[in-house]
C-alpha atoms as a PDB file:
ATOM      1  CA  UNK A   1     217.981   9.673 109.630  1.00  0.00           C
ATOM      2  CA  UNK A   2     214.504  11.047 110.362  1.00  0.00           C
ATOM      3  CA  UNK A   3     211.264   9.166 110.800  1.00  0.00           C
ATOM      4  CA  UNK A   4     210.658   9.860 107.094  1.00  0.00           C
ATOM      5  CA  UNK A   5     213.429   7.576 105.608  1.00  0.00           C
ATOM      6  CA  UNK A   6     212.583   5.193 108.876  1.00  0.00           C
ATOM      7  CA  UNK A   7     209.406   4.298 107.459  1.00  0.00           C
ATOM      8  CA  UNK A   8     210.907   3.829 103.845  1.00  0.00           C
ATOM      9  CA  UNK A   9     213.616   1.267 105.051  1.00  0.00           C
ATOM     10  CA  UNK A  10     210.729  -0.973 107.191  1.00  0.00           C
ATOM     11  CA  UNK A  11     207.417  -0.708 104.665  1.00  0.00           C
ATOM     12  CA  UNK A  12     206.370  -2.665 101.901  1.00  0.00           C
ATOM     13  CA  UNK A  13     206.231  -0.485  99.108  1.00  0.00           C
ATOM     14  CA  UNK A  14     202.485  -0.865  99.259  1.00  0.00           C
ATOM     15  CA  UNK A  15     202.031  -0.165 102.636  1.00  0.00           C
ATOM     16  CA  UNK A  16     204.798   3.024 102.504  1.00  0.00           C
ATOM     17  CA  UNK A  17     202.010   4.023  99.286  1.00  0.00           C
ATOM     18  CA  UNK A  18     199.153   3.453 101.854  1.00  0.00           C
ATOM     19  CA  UNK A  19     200.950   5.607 104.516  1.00  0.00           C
ATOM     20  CA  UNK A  20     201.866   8.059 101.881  1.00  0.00           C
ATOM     21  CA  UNK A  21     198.107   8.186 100.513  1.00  0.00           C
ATOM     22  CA  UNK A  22     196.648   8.359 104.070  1.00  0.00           C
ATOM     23  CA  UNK A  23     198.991  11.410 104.987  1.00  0.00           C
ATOM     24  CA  UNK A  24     197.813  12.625 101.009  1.00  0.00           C
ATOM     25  CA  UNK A  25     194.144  13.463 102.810  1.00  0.00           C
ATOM     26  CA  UNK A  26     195.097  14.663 106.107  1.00  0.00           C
ATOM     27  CA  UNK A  27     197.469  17.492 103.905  1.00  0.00           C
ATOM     28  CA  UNK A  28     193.747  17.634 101.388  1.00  0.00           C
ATOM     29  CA  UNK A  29     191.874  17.946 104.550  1.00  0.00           C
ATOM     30  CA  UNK A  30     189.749  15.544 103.811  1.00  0.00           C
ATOM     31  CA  UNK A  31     189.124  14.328 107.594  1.00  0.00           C
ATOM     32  CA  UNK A  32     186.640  12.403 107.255  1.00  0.00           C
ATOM     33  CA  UNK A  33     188.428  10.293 104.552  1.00  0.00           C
ATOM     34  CA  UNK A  34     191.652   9.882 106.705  1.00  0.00           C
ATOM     35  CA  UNK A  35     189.645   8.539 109.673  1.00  0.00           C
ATOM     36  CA  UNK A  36     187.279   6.117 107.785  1.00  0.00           C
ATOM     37  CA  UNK A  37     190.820   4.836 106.702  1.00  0.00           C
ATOM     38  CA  UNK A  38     192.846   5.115 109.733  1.00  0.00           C
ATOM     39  CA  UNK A  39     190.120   4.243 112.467  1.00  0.00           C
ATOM     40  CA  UNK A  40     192.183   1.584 114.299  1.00  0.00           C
ATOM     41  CA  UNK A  41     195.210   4.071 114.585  1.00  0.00           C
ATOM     42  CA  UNK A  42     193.852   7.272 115.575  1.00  0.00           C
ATOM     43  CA  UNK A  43     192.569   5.588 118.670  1.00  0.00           C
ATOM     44  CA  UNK A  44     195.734   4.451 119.267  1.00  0.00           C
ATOM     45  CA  UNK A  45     197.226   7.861 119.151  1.00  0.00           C
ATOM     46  CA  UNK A  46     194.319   9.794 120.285  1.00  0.00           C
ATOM     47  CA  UNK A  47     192.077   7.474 121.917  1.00  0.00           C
ATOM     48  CA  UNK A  48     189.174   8.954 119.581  1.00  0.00           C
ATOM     49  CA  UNK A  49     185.975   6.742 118.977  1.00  0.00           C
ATOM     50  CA  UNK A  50     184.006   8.582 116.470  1.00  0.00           C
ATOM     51  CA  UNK A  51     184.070  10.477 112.998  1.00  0.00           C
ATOM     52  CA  UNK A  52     182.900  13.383 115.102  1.00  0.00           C
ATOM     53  CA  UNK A  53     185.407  13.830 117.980  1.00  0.00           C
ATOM     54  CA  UNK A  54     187.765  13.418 115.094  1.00  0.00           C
ATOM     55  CA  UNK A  55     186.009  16.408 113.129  1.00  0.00           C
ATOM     56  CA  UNK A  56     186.310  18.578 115.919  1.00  0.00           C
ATOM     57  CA  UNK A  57     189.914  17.529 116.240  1.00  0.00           C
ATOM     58  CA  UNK A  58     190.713  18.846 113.464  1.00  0.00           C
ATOM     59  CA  UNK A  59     189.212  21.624 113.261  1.00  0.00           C
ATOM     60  CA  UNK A  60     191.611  23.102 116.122  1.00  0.00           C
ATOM     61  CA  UNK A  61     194.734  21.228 115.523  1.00  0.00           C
ATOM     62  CA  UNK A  62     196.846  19.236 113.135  1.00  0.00           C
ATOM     63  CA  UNK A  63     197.129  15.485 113.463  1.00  0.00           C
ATOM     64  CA  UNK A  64     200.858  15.344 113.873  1.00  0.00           C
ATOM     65  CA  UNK A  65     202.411  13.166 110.833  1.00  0.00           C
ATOM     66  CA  UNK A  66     205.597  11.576 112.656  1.00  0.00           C
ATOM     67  CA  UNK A  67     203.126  10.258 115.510  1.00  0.00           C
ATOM     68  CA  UNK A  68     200.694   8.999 112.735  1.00  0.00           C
ATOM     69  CA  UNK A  69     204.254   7.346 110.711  1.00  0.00           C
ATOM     70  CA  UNK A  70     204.936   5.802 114.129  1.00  0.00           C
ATOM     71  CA  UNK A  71     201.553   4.672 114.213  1.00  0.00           C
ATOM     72  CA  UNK A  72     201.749   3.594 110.867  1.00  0.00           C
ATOM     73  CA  UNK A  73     204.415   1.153 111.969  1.00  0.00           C
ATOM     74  CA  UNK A  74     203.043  -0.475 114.918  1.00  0.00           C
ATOM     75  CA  UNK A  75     199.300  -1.051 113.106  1.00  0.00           C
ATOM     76  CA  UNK A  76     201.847  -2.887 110.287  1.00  0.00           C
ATOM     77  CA  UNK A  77     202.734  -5.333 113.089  1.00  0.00           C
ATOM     78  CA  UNK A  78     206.646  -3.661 112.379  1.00  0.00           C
ATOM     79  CA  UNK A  79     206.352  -2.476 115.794  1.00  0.00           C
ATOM     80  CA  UNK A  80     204.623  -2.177 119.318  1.00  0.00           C
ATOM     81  CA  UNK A  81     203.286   0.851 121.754  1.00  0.00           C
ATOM     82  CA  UNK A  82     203.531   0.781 125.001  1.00  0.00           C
ATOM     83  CA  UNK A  83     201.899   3.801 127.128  1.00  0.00           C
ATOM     84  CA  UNK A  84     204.118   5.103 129.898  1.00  0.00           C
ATOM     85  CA  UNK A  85     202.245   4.037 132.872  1.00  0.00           C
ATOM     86  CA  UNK A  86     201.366   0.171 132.103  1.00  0.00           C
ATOM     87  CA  UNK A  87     201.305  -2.168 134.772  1.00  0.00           C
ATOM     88  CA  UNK A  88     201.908  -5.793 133.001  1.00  0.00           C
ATOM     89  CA  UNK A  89     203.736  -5.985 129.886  1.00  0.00           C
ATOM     90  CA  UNK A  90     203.928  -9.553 129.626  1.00  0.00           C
ATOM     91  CA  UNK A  91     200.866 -10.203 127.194  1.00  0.00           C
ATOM     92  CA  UNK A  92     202.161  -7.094 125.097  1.00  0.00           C
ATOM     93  CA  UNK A  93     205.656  -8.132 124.518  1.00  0.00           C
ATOM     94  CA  UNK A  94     205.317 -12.287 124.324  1.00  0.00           C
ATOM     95  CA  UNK A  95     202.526 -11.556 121.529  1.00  0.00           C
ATOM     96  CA  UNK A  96     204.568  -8.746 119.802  1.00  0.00           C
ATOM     97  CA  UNK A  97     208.313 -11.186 119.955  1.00  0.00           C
ATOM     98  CA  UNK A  98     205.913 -14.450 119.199  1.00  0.00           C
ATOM     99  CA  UNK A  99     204.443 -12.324 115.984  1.00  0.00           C
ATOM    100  CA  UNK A 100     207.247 -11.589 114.905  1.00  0.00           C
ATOM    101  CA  UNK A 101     208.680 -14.989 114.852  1.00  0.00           C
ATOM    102  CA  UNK A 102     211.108 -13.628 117.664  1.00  0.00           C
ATOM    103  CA  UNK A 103     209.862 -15.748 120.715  1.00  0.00           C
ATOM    104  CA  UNK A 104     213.241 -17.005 121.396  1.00  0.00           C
ATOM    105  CA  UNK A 105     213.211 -19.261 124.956  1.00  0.00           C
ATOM    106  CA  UNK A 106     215.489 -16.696 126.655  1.00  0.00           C
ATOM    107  CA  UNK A 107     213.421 -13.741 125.579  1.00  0.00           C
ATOM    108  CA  UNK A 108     210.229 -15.033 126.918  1.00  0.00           C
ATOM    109  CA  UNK A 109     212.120 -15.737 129.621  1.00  0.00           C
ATOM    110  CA  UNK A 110     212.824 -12.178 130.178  1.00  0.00           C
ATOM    111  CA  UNK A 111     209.784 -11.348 130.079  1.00  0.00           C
ATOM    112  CA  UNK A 112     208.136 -13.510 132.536  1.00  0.00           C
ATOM    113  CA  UNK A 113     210.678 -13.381 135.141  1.00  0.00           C
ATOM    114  CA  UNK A 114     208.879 -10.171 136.594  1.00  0.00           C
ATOM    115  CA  UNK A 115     206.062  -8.085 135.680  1.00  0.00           C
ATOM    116  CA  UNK A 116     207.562  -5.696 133.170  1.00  0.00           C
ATOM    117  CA  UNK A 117     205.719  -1.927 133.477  1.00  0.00           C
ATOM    118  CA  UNK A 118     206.524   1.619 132.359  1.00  0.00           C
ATOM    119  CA  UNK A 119     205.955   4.861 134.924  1.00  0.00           C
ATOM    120  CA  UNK A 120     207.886   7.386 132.857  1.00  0.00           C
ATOM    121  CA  UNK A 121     210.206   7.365 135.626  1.00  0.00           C
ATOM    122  CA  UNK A 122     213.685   5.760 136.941  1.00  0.00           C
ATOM    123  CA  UNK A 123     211.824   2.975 139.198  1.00  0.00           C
ATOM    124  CA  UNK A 124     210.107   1.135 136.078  1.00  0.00           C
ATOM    125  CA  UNK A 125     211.958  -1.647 134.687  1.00  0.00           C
ATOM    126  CA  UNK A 126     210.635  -1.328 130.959  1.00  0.00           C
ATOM    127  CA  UNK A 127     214.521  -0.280 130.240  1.00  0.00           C
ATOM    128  CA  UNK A 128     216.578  -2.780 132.039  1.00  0.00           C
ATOM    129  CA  UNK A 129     214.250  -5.614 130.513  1.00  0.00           C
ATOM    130  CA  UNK A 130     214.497  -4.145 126.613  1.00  0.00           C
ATOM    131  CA  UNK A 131     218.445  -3.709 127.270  1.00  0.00           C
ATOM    132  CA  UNK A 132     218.368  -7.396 128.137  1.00  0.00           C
ATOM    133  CA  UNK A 133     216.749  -8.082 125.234  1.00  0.00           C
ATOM    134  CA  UNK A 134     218.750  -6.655 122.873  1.00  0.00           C
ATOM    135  CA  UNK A 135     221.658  -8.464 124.340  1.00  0.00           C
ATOM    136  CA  UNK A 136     219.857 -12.023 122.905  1.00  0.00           C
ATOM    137  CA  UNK A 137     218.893 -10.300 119.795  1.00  0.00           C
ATOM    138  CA  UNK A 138     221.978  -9.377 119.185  1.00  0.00           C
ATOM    139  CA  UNK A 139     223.021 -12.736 118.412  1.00  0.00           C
ATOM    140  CA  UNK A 140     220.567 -13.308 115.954  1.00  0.00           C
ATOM    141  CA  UNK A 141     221.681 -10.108 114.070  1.00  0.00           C
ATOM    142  CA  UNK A 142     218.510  -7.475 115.094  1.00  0.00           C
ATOM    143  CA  UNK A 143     218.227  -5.066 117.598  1.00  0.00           C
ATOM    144  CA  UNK A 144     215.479  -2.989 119.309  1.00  0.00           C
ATOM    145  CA  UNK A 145     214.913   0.507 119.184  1.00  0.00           C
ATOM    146  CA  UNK A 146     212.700   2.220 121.472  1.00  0.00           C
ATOM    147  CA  UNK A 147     211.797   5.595 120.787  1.00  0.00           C
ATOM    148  CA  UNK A 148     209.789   8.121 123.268  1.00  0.00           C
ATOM    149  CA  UNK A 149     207.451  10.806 122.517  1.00  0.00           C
ATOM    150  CA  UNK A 150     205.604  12.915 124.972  1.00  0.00           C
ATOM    151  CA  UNK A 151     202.826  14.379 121.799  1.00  0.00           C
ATOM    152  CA  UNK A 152     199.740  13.491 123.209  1.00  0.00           C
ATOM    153  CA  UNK A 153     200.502  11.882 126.421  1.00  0.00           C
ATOM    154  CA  UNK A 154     202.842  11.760 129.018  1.00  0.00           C
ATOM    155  CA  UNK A 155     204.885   9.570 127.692  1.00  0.00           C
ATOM    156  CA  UNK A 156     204.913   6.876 124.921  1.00  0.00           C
ATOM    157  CA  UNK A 157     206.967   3.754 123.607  1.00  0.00           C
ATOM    158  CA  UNK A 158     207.014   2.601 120.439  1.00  0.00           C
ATOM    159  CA  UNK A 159     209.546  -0.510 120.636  1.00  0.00           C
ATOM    160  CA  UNK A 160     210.696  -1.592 116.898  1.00  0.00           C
ATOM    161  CA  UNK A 161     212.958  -4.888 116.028  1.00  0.00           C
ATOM    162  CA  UNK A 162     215.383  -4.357 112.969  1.00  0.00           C
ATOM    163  CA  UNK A 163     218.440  -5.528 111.486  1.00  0.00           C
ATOM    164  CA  UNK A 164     221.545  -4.149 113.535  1.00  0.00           C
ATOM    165  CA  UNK A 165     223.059  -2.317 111.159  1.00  0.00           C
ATOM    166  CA  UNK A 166     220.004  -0.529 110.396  1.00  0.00           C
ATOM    167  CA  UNK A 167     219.203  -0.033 114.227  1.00  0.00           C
ATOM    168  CA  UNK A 168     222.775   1.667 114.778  1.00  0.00           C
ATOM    169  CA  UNK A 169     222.468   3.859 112.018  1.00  0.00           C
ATOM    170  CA  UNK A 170     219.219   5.024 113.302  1.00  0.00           C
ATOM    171  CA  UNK A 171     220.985   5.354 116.380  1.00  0.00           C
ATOM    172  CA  UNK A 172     223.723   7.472 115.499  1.00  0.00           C
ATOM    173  CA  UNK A 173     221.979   9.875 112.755  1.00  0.00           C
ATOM    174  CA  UNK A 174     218.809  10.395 114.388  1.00  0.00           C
ATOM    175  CA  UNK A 175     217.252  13.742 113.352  1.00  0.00           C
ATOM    176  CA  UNK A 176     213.268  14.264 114.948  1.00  0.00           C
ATOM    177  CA  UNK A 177     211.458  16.782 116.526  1.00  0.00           C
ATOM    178  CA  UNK A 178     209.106  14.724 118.851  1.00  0.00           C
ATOM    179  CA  UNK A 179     210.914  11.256 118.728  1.00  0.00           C
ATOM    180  CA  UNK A 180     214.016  10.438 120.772  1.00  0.00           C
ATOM    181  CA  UNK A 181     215.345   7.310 120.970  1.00  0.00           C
ATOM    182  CA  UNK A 182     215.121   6.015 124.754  1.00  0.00           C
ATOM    183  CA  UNK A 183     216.937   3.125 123.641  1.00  0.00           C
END
């Protein structure tokens, strides 16, 4: 599975149309269009501010489309990012679980027993605590997924909650040139 059919088995139909239209103008060039539409997630991915930066962007490199799908997923509340050096997850992950109607008392639980952070190394304990919550997911039928990329910074999480069977095909066909799946 690539990050292609990903998006197709998690979106609406109307927003898979609005990803597909957005991704329309970025392969039209039309920049400026793209951004007025996608302002919210191209400062997630690039941390960009204004039409201009975003211009200038462009004009030396390509915005890269699985980052922007990933994106795509999170802004549609089917997902969350995480950046690889955070210090306190807690907020992050009780708003994403509580959102989506996942705030189970043994999850939260996880989550506040100690401050949860990423370093893009073997000391954090973003892992163990995701592993841990799959194991109480997994009882309710879903499953996380956490995929890494390293595209535009060191390193970066996007965590996504789906049906097990979905998550373990994902997990055993996996086919993507800047996403692996960390977990």
């Amino acid at each position: 599975m690539d990050y292609i059919n990903l998006t197709r088995q998690l979106l609406s139909k109307e927003e898979q149309n609005e990803m597909e239209s957005s991704i329309k103008l970025l392969e039209n060039e039309d920049y400026q269009g793209f951004y007025e539409k996608n302002k919210d997630i191209i400062w997630n991915i690039l941390f960009i501010e204004e039409l201009e930066e975003f211009l200038d962007f462009s004009g030396d490199n390509e915005l890269d489309r699985e980052c922007f799908s990933f994106a795509f997923l999170c802004a549609k509340k089917h997902g969350v990012q995480i950046g690889g050096y955070e210090d306190d997850l807690t907020d992050t992950l009780t708003t994403f679980f509580e959102k989506k109607g996942l705030g189970y008392p043994e999850i939260i639980e996880i989550i506040c027993r100690e401050t949860i952070y990423t370093d893009c190394s073997d000391f954090d304990n973003f892992k163990k605590s995701m592993e841990e919550i799959n194991q109480v997911l997994d009882v309710h039928g879903m499953k996380l997924v956490v995929f890494e990329d390293f595209i535009y910074c060191d390193c970066e999480y996007t965590v996504l909650v789906m049906d097990k069977s979905l998550a373990e095909c994902i997990s055993n066909s996996w086919e993507c040139d800047n996403f692996s799946i960390y977990l």
